[in-house]
Protein backbone atom coordinates (compact mmCIF):
# COMPACT_ATOMS: atom_id res chain seq x y z
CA UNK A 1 31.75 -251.17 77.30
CA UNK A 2 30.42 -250.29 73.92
CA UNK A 3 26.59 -250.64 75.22
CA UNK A 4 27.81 -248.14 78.25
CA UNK A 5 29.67 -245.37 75.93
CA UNK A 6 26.95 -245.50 73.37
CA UNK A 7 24.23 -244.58 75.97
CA UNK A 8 26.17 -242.09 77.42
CA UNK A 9 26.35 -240.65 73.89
CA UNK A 10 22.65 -240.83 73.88
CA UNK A 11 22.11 -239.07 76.97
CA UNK A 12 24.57 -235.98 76.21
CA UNK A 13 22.76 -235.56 72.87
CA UNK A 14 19.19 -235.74 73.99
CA UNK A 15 20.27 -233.17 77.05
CA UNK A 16 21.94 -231.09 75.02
CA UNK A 17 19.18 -230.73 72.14
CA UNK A 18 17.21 -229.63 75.17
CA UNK A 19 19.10 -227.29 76.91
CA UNK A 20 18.81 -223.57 75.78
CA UNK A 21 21.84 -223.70 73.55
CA UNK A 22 19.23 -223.86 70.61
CA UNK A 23 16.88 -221.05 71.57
CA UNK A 24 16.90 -218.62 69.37
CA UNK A 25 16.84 -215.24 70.46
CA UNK A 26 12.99 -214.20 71.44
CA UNK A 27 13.33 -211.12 72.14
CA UNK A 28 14.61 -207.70 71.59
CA UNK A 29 16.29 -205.46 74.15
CA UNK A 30 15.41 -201.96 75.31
CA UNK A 31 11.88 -202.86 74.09
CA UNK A 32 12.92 -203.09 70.81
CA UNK A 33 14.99 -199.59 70.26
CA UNK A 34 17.03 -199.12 67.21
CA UNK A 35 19.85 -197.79 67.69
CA UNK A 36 22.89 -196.44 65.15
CA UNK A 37 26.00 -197.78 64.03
CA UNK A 38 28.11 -196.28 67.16
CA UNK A 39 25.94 -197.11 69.63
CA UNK A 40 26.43 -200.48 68.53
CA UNK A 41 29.46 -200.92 68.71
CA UNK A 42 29.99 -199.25 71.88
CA UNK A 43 26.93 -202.15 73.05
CA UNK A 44 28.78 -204.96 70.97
CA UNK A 45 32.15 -203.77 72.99
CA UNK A 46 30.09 -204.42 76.28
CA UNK A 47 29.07 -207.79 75.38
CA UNK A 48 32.45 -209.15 74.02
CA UNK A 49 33.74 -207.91 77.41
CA UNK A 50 31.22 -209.86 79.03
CA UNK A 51 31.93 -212.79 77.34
CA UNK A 52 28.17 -212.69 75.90
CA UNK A 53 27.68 -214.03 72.03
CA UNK A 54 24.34 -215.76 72.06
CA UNK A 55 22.79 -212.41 70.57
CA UNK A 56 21.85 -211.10 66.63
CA UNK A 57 21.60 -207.65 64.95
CA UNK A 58 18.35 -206.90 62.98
CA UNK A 59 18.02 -203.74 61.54
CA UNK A 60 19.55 -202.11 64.32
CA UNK A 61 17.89 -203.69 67.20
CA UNK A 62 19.63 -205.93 69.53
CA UNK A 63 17.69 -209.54 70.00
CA UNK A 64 18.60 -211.82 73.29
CA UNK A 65 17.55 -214.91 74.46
CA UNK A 66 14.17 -214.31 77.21
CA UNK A 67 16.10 -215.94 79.89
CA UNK A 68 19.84 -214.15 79.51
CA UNK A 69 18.47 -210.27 79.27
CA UNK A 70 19.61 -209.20 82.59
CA UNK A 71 23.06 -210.24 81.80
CA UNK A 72 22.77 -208.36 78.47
CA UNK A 73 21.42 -204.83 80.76
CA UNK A 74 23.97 -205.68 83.40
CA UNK A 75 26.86 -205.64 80.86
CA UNK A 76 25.32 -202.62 79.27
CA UNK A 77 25.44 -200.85 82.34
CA UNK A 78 28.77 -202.26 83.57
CA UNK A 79 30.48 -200.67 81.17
CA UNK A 80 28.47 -197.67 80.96
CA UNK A 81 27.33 -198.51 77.22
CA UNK A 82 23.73 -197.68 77.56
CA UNK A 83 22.57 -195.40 75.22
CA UNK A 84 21.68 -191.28 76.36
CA UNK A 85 18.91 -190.13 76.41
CA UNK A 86 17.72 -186.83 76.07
CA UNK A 87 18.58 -184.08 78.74
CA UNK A 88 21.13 -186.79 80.40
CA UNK A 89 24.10 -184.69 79.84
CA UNK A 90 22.88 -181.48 81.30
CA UNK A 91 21.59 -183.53 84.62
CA UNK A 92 24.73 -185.06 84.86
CA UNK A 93 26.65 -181.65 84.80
CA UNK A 94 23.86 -180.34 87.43
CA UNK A 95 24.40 -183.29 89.55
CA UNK A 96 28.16 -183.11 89.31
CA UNK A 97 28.49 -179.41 90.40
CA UNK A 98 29.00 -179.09 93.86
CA UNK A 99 29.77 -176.59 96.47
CA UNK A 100 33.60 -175.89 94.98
CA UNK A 101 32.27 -175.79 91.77
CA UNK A 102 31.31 -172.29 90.64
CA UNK A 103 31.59 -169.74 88.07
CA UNK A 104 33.81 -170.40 85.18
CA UNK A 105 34.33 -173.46 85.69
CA UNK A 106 30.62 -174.35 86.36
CA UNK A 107 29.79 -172.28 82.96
CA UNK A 108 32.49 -174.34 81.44
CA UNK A 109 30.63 -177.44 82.74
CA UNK A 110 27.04 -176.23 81.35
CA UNK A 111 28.17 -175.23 77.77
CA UNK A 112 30.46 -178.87 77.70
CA UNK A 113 26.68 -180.36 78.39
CA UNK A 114 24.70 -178.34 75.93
CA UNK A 115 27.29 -178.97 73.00
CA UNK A 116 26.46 -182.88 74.00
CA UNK A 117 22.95 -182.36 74.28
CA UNK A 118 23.13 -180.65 70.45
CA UNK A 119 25.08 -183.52 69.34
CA UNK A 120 22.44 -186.31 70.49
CA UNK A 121 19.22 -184.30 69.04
CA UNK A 122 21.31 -183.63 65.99
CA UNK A 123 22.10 -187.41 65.91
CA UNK A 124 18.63 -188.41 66.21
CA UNK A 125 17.39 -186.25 63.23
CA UNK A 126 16.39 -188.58 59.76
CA UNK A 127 19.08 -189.38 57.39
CA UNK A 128 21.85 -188.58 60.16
CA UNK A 129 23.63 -191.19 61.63
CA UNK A 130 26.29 -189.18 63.79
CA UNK A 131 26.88 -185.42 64.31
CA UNK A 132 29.24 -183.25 66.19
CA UNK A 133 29.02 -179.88 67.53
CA UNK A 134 31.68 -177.35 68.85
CA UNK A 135 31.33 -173.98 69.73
CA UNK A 136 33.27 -171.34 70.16
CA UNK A 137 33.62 -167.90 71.84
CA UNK A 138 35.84 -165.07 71.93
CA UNK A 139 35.50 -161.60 73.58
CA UNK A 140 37.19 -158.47 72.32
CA UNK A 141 39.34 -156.30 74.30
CA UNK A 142 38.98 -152.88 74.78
CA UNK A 143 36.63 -150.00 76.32
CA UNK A 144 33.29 -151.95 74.70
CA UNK A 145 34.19 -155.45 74.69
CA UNK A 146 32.24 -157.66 72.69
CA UNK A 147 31.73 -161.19 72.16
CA UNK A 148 32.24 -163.14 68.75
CA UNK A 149 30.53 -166.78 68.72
CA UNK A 150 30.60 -169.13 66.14
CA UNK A 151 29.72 -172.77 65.32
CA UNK A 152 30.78 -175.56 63.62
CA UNK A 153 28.62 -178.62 62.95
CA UNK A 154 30.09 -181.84 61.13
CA UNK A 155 27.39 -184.29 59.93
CA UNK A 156 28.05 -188.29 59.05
CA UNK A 157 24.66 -189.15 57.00
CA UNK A 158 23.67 -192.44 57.32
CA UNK A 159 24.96 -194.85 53.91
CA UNK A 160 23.25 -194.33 50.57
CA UNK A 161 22.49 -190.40 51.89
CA UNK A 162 23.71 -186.97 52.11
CA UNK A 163 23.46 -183.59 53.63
CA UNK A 164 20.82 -181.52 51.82
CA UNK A 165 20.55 -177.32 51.91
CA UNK A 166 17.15 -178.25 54.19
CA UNK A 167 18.76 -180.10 57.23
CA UNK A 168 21.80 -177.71 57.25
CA UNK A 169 19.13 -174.88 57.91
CA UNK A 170 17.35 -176.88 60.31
CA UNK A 171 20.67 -177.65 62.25
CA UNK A 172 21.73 -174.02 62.02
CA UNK A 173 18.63 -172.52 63.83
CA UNK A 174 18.63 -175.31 66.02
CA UNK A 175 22.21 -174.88 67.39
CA UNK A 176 21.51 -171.03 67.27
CA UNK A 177 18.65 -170.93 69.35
CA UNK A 178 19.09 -173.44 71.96
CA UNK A 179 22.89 -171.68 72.55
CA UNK A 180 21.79 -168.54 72.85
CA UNK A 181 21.01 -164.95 71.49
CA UNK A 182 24.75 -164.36 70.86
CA UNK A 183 24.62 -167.18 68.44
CA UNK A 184 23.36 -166.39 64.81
CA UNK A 185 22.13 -169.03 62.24
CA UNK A 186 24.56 -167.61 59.76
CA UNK A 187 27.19 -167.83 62.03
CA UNK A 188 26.86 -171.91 62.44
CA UNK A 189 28.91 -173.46 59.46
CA UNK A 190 27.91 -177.32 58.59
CA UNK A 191 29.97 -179.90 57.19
CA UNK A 192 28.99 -183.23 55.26
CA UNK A 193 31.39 -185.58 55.99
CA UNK A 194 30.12 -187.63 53.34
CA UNK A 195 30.83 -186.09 50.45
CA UNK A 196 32.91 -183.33 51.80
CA UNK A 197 30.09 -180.38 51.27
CA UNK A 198 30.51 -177.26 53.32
CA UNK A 199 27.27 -175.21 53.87
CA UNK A 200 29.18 -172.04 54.82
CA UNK A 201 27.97 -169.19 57.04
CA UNK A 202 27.04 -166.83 54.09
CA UNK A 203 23.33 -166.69 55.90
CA UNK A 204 20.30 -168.51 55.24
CA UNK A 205 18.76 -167.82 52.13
CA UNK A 206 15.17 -169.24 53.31
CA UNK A 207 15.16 -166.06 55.83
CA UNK A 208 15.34 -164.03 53.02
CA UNK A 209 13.15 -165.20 49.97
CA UNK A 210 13.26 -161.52 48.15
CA UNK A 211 16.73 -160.73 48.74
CA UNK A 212 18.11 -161.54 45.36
CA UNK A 213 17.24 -164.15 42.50
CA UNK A 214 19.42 -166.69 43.08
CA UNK A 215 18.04 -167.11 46.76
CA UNK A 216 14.95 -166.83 45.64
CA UNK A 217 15.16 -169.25 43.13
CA UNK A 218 16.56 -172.03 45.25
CA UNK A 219 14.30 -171.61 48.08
CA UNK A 220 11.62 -172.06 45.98
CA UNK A 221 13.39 -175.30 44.15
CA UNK A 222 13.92 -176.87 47.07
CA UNK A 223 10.35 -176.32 48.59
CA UNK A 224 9.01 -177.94 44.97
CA UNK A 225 11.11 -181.02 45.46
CA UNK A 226 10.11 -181.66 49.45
CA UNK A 227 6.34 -180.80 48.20
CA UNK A 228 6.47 -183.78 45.23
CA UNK A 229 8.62 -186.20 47.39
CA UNK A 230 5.96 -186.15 50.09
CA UNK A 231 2.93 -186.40 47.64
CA UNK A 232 4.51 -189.53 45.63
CA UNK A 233 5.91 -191.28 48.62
CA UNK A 234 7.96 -193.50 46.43
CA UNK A 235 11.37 -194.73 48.46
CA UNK A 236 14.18 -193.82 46.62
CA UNK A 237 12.60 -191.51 44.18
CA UNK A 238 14.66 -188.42 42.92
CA UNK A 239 12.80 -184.86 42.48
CA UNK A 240 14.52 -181.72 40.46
CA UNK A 241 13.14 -178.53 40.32
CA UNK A 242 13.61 -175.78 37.96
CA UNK A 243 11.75 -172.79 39.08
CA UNK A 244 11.62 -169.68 36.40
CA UNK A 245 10.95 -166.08 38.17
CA UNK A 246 10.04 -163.11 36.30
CA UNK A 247 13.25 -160.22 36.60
CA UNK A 248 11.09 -157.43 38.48
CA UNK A 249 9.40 -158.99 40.72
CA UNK A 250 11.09 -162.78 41.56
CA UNK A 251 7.47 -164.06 40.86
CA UNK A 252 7.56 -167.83 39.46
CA UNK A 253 6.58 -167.60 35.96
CA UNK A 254 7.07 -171.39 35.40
CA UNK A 255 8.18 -174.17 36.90
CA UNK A 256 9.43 -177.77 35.33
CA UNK A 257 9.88 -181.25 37.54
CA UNK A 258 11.91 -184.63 36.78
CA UNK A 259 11.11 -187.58 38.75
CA UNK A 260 13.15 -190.47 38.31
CA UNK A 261 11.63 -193.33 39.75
CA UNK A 262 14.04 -196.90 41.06
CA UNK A 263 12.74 -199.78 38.86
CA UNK A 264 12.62 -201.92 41.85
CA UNK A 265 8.93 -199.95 42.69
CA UNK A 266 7.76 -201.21 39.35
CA UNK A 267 8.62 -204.87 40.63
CA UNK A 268 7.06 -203.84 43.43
CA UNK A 269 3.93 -202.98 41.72
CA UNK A 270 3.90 -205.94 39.56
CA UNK A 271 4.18 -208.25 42.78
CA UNK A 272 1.99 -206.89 44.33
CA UNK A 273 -0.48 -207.62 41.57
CA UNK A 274 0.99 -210.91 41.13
CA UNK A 275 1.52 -212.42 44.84
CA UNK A 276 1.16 -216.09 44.00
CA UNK A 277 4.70 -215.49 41.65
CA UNK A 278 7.59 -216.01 41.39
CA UNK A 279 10.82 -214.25 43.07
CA UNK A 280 12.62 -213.57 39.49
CA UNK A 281 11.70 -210.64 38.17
CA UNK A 282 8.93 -209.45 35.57
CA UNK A 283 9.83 -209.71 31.80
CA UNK A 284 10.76 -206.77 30.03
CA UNK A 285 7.25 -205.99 28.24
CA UNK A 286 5.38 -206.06 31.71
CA UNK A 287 7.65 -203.87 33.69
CA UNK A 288 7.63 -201.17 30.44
CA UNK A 289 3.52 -201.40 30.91
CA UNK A 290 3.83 -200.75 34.66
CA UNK A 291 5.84 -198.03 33.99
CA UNK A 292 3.69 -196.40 31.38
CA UNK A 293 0.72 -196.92 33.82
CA UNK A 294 2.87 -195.47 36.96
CA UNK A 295 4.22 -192.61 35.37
CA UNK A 296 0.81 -191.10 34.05
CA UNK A 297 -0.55 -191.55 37.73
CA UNK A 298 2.70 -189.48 38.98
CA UNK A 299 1.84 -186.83 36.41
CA UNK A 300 -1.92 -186.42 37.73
CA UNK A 301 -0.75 -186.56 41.30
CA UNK A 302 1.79 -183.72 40.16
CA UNK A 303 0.14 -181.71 37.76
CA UNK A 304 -2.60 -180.11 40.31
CA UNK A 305 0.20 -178.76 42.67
CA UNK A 306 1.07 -176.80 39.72
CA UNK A 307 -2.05 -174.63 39.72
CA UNK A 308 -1.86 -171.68 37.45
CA UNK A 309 1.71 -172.35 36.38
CA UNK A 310 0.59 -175.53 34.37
CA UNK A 311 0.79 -175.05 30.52
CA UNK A 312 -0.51 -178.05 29.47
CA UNK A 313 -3.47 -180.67 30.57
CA UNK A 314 -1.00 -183.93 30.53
CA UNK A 315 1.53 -181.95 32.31
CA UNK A 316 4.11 -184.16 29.66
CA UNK A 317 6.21 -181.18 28.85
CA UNK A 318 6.78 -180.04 32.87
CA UNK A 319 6.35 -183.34 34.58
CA UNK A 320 9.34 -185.73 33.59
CA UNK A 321 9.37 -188.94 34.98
CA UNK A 322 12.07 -191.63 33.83
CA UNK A 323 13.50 -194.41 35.61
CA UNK A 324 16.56 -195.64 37.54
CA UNK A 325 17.51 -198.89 36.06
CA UNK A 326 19.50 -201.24 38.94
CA UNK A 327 23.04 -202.19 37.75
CA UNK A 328 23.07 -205.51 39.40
CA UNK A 329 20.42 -208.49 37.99
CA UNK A 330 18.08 -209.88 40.35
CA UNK A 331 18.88 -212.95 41.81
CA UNK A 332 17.38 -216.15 40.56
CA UNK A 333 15.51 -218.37 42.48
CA UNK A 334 18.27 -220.85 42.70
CA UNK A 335 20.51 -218.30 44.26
CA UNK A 336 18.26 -216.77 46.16
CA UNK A 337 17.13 -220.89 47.85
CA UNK A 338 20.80 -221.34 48.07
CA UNK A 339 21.29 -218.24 50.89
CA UNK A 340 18.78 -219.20 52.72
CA UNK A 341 20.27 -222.58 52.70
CA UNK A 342 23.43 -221.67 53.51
CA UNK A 343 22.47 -218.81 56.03
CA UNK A 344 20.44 -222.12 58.00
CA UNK A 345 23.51 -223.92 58.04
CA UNK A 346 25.73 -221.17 59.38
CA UNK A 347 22.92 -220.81 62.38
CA UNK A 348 22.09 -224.83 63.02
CA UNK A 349 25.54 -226.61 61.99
CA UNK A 350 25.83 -227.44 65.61
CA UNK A 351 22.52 -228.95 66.30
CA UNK A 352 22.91 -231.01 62.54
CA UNK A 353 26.38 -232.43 64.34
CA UNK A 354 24.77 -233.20 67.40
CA UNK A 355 21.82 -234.80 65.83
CA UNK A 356 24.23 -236.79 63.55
CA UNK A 357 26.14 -237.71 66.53
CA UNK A 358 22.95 -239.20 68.11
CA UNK A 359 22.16 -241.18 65.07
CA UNK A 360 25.43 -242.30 65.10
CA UNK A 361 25.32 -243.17 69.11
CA UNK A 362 21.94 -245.32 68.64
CA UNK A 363 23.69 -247.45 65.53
CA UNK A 364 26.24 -248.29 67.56
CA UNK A 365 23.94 -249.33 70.65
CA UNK A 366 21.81 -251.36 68.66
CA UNK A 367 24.42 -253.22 66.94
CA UNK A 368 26.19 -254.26 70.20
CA UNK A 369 22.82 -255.45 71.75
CA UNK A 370 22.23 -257.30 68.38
CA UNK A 371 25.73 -259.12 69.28
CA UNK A 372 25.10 -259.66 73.00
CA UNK A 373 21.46 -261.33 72.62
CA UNK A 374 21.67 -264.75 73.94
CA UNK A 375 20.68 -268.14 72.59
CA UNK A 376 16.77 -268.93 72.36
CA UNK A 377 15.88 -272.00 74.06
CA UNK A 378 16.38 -275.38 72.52
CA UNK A 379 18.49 -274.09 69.92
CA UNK A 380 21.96 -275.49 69.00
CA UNK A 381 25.09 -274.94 68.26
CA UNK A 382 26.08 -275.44 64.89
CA UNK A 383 29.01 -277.74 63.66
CA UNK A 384 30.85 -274.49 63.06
CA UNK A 385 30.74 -274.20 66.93
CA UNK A 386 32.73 -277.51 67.54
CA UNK A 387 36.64 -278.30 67.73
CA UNK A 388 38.04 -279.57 64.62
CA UNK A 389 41.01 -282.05 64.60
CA UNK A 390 43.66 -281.38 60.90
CA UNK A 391 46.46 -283.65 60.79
CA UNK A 392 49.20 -284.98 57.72
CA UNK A 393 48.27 -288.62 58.12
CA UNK A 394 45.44 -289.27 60.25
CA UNK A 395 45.75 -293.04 61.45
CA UNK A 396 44.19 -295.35 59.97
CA UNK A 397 41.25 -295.38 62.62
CA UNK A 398 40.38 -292.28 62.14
CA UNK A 399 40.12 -291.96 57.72
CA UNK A 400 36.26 -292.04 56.81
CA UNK A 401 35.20 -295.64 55.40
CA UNK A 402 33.22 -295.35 52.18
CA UNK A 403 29.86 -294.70 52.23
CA UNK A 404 28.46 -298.44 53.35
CA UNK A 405 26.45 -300.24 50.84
CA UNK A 406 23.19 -300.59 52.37
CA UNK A 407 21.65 -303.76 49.85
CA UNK A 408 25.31 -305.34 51.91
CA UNK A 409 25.51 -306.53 55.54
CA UNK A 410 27.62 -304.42 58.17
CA UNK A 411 29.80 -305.54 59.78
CA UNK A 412 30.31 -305.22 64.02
CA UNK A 413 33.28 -302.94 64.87
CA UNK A 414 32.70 -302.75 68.53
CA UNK A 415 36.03 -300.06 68.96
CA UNK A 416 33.96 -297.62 66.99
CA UNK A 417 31.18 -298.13 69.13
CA UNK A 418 33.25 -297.55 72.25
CA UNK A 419 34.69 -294.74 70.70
CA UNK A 420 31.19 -293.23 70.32
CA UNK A 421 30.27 -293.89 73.62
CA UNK A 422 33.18 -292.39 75.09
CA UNK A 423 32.52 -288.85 73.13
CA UNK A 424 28.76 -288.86 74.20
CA UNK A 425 29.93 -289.66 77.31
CA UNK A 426 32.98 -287.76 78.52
CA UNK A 427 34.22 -285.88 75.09
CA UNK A 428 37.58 -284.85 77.41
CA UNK A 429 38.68 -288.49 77.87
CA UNK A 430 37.90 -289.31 73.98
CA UNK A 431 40.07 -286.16 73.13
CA UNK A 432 43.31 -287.61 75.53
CA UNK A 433 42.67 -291.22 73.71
CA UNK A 434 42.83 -289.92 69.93
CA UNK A 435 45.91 -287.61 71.37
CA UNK A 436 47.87 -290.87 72.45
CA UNK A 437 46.64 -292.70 69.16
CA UNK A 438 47.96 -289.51 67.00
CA UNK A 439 51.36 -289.78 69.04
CA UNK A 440 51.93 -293.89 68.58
CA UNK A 441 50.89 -293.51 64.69
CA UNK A 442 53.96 -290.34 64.27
């Protein structure tokens, strides 16, 4: 019975080893779309419903198993959690009007659709992770009625990022002109949820460069900062502008930069010169070399935008570059061996129990069929095998004479003899005679 359960044990772990349990996911659904933070969890909804787990999130794309995507698409579109796409909204409100569906209601309908439509372009804009659009009109009574329309649109930056003075202009002549001509830009009022920043609708000071200082001023701030950011092309780098303009005539007299680079692009730099090292980081007197060397190549990839409004040849003095030490110490080597460690656990602690299981399964079989294994040919059974006879007081027959003397004669004891022959013959019969002699001696 041991034999049996132990190869059943056997069986269940080598079939289940081979099943599909232990595929890891191959592939990544939608073709490999990356999608935001709501539309996953309006997906991750649809599986749970579904009763589907097998499935990972990496960097917002959904990865499946080859053979289970249909279910994954079927779930998805079971519970309508498919992502839109553009221009959905309007042909659903087109497809949904029909013949009793007219005027007001079918305006009503249309403007419900572009709001949504505004909302999914908005959301699909860099940096944004979710926006929200609502618009409203209202008509004026009286001999020349006119109509009033403003707009409100709330932004939810993706973490780590805010709403700059940039994207709330782009989202205000983007609402404005796919709503309408009775829409202005500077009558579209944004919102950053983030940090709670309204960008109010005082007008847009890049439609206006000359109308005062102060616009002028920080329009042209803001177009130094997006020019540097795109020439350096360092992530995470921070530009300031300070733009001077001559009284009279708002012409930039000079202008001054600070870039503060994140140290982790000097350990960037240095491992890329280094790839055979190490994980820690540099020491201290390499990464303050790297930066020296990194921070005169930003000031001669800088210093030529400045044209006629650089001073000097170094471009020291208007170029400031320092650098945004991390808080947190990079993790060791040890630490960083350790995740991974325990991040394989977390994923294969069922196949280690199963294999365990196994190992455990073939002890046990071999051990049995160790014990089972019969008797070679002309082998024996030892003395251990046989029956042994304890008693008080043995009779006097059956205590052990001392070893004979073999220099002496022997003597002829022809009841031992017949005793012998008895046992070789019929060991049964020479058991029920030392039973009677044990009885007659007590």
């Amino acid at each position: 019975m041991t034999a049996a359960v132990s190869l059943v044990l056997v069986v269940a772990c080598l079939a289940w080893l081979g099943s599909d349990q232990l595929s890891e996911p191959d592939v990544q659904l939608m073709g490999g779309e990356q999608f935001s933070a709501t539309q996953l969890r309006a997906m991750e909804s649809a599986f749970g419903k579904a009763g589907l787990t097998d499935y990972c999130v990496e960097q917002g794309r959904i990865c499946v198993a080859r053979s289970r995507q249909a279910k994954y698409m079927a779930a998805l579109v079971d519970e309508e959690a498919l992502p839109a796409d553009f221009g959905q909204y309007l042909r659903e409100s087109v497809q949904g009007s029909g013949f009793l569906v007219y005027g007001s209601r079918q305006e009503a309908q249309t403007k419900v659709a572009i709001q949504s439509e505004l909302q999914l372009t908005i959301s699909n804009l860099k940096g944004i992770e979710k926006a929200s659009v609502h618009i409203a009109e209202e008509t004026t009574r009286g001999l020349r009625p006119q109509k009033n329309v403003t707009a409100s649109v709330a932004l939810l930056p993706q973490a780590g990022q805010t709403v700059d003075e940039a994207t709330a202009a782009v989202v205000r002549h983007l609402v404005a002109s796919t709503w309408g001509a009775s829409l202005k830009p500077e009558s579209v009022t944004v919102v950053d949820l983030s940090t709670k920043r309204l960008f109010p609708c005082t007008g847009d000071a890049s439609t206006a460069p000359g109308s005062s200082y102060a616009a002028t001023k920080k329009k042209l701030e803001i177009d130094w900062q997006e020019k540097v950011t795109r020439v350096l092309g360092i992530a995470g780098a921070l530009v300031a502008a300070n733009v001077e303009l001559d009284a009279q005539s708002h012409a930039p007299r000079s202008v001054n930069l600070s870039v503060a680079v994140p140290q982790a692009h000097y350990e960037q730099v240095w491992r890329s010169r280094h790839p055979g090292a190490a994980v820690n980081a540099p020491e201290g007197h390499e990464l303050h070399l790297i930066e020296q060397e990194e921070s005169a190549k930003i000031r001669a990839a800088v210093l030529p935008l400045l044209g006629s409004l650089a001073t000097e040849k170094d471009g020291a003095a208007q170029v400031a570059v320092s650098t945004i030490h991390s808080s947190a110490a990079p993790a060791s080597s040890h630490t960083v061996y350790r995740d991974r460690a325990l991040q394989w656990l977390a994923l294969h602690w069922q196949s280690l129990g199963v294999a365990a299981l196994l190992l455990a399964a073939l002890w046990m079989l071999r051990g049995t069929l160790e014990k089972t294994h019969p008797l070679e040919p002309g082998t024996e059974a030892t003395p251990r095998d046989g029956l042994f006879l304890v008693t008080d007081h043995p009779p006097e027959s059956m205590v052990a004479d001392p070893a004979p003397d073999p220099s002496q004669p022997q003597p002829h004891d022809p009841w031992r003899e017949e005793l012998a022959g008895i046992v070789r013959q019929d060991p049964r019969a020479a058991a029920s005679v030392l039973k009677t002699w044990i009885g007659n001696a007590s």
